[in-house]
C-alpha atoms as a PDB file:
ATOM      1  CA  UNK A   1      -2.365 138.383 173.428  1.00  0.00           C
ATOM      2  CA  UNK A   2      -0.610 135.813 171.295  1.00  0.00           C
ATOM      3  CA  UNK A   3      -0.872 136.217 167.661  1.00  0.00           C
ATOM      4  CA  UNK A   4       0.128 132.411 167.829  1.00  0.00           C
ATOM      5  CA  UNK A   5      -0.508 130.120 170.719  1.00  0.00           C
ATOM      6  CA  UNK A   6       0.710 126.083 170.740  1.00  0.00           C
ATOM      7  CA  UNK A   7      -0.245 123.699 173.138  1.00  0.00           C
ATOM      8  CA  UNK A   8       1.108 120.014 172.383  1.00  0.00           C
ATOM      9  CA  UNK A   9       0.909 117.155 175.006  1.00  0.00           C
ATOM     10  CA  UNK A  10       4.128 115.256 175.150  1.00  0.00           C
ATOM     11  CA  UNK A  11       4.747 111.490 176.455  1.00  0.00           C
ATOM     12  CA  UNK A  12       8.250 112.578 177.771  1.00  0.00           C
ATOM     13  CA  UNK A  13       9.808 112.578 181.257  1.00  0.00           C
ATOM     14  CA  UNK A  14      10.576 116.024 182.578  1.00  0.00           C
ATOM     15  CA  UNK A  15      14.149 115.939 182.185  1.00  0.00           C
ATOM     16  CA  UNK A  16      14.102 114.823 178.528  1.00  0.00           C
ATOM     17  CA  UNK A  17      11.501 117.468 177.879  1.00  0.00           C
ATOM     18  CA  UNK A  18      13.493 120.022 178.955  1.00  0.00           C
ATOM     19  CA  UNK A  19      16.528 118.775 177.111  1.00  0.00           C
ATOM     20  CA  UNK A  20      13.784 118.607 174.153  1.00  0.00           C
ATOM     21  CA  UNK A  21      12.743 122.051 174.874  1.00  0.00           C
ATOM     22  CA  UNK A  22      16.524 123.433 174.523  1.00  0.00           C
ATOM     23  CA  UNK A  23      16.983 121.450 171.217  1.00  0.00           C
ATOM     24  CA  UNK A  24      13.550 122.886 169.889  1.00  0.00           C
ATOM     25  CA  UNK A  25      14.759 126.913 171.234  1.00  0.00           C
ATOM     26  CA  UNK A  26      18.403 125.406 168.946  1.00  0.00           C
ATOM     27  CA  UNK A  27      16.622 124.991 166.168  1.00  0.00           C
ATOM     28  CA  UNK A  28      14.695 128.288 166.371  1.00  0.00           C
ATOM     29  CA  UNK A  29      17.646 130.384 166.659  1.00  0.00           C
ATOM     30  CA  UNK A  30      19.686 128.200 163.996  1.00  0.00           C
ATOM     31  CA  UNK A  31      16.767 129.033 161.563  1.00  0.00           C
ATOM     32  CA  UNK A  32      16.843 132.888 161.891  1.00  0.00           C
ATOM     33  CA  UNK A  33      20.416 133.926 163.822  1.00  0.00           C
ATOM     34  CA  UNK A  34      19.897 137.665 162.559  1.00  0.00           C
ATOM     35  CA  UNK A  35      16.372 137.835 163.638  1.00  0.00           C
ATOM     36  CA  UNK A  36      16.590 136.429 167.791  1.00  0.00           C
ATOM     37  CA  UNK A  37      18.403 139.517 170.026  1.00  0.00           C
ATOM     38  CA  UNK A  38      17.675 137.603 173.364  1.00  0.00           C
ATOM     39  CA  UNK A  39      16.709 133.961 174.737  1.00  0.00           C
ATOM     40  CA  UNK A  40      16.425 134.190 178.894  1.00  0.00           C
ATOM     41  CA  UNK A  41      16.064 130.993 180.359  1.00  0.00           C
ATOM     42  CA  UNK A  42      13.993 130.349 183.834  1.00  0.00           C
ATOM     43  CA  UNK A  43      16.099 129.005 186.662  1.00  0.00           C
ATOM     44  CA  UNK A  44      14.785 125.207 185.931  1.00  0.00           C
ATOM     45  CA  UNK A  45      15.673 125.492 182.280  1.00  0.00           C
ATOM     46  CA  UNK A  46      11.330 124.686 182.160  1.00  0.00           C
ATOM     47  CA  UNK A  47      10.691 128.191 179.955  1.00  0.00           C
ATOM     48  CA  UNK A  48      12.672 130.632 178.182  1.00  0.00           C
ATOM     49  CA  UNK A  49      11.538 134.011 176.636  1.00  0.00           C
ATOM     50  CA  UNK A  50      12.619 134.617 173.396  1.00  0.00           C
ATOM     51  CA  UNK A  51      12.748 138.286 171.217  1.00  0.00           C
ATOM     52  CA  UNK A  52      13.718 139.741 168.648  1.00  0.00           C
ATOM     53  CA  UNK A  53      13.241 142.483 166.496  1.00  0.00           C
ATOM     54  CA  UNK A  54       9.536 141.398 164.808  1.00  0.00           C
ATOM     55  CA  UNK A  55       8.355 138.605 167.673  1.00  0.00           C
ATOM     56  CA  UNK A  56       8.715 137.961 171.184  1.00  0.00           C
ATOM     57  CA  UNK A  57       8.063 134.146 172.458  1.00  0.00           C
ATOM     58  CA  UNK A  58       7.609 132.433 175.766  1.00  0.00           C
ATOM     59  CA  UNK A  59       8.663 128.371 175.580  1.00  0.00           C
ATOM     60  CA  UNK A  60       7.752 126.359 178.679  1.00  0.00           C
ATOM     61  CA  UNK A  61       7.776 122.578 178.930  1.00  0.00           C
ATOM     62  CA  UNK A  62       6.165 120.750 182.049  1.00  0.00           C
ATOM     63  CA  UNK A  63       5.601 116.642 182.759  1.00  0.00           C
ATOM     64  CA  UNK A  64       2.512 116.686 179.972  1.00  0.00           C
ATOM     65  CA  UNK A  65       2.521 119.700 178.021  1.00  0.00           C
ATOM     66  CA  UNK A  66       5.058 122.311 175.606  1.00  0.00           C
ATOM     67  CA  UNK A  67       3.158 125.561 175.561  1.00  0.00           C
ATOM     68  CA  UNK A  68       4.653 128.709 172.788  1.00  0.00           C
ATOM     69  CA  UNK A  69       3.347 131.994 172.708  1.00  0.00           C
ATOM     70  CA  UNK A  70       4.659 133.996 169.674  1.00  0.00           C
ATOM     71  CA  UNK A  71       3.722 137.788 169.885  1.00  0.00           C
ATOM     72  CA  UNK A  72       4.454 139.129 166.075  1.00  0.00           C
ATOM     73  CA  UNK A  73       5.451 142.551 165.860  1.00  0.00           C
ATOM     74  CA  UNK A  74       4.709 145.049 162.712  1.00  0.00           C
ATOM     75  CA  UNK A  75       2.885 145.058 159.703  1.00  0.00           C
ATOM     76  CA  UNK A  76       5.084 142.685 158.229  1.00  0.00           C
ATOM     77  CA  UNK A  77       5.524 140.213 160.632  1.00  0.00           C
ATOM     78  CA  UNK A  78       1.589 139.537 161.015  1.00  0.00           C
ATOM     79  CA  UNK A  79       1.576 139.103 157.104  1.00  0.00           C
ATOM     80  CA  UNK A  80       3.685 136.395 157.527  1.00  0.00           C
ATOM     81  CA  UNK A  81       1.786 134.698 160.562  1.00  0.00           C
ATOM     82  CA  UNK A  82       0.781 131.390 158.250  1.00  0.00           C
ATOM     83  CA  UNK A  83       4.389 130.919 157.352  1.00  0.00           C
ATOM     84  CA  UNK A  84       5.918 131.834 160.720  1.00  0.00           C
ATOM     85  CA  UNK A  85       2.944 129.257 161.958  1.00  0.00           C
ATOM     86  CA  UNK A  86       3.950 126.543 159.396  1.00  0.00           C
ATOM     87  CA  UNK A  87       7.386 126.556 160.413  1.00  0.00           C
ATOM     88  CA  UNK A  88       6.780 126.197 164.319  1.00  0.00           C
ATOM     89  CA  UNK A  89       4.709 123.378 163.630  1.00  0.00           C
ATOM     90  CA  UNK A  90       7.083 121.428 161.973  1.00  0.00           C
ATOM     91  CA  UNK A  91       9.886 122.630 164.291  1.00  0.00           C
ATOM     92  CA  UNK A  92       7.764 121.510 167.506  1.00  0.00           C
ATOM     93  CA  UNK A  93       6.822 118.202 165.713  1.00  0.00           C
ATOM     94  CA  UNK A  94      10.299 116.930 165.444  1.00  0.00           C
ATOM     95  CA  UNK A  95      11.240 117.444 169.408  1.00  0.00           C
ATOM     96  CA  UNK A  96       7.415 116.612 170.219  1.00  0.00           C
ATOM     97  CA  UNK A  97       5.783 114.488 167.760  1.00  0.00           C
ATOM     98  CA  UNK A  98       1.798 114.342 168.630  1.00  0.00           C
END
């Protein structure tokens, strides 16, 4: 079960959602370099998995929605859900503005 869970309806076409989605998976691994160990992409570049060392993430992007799962991992992590939550949402919002 996610510890945080994002659902955002998007006006874009597929293909510029998926170049969105790559932008937005960028940003995330710009923002902490020393924290992401692995980002997998799915064979239409629609999803990507994402881990590290204190989260694990699943992206996916189809003709209407962006769904992320974030799974936090330890104690610390989890005390840092609201910030970890605040940051996402602002993240998401520039690729996918509501």
């Amino acid at each position: 079960m996610a510890d945080i869970s994002m659902n955002r309806r998007h006006q874009f076409d597929l293909e510029t959602s998926k170049q969105k989605l790559q932008k937005l998976i960028g940003k995330f691994q710009a923002s902490r370099p020393g924290m992401i160990d692995k980002i997998e992409w799915n064979a239409d570049q629609t999803g990507a998995t994402a881990s590290g060392k204190f989260f694990s993430a699943e992206f996916a992007v189809n003709p209407t929605n962006l769904t992320v799962e974030l799974e936090l991992k330890g104690f610390a992590a989890k005390m840092a859900k609201g910030m970890v939550q605040q940051q996402l949402d602002k993240t998401v919002t520039e690729e996918f503005p509501a």
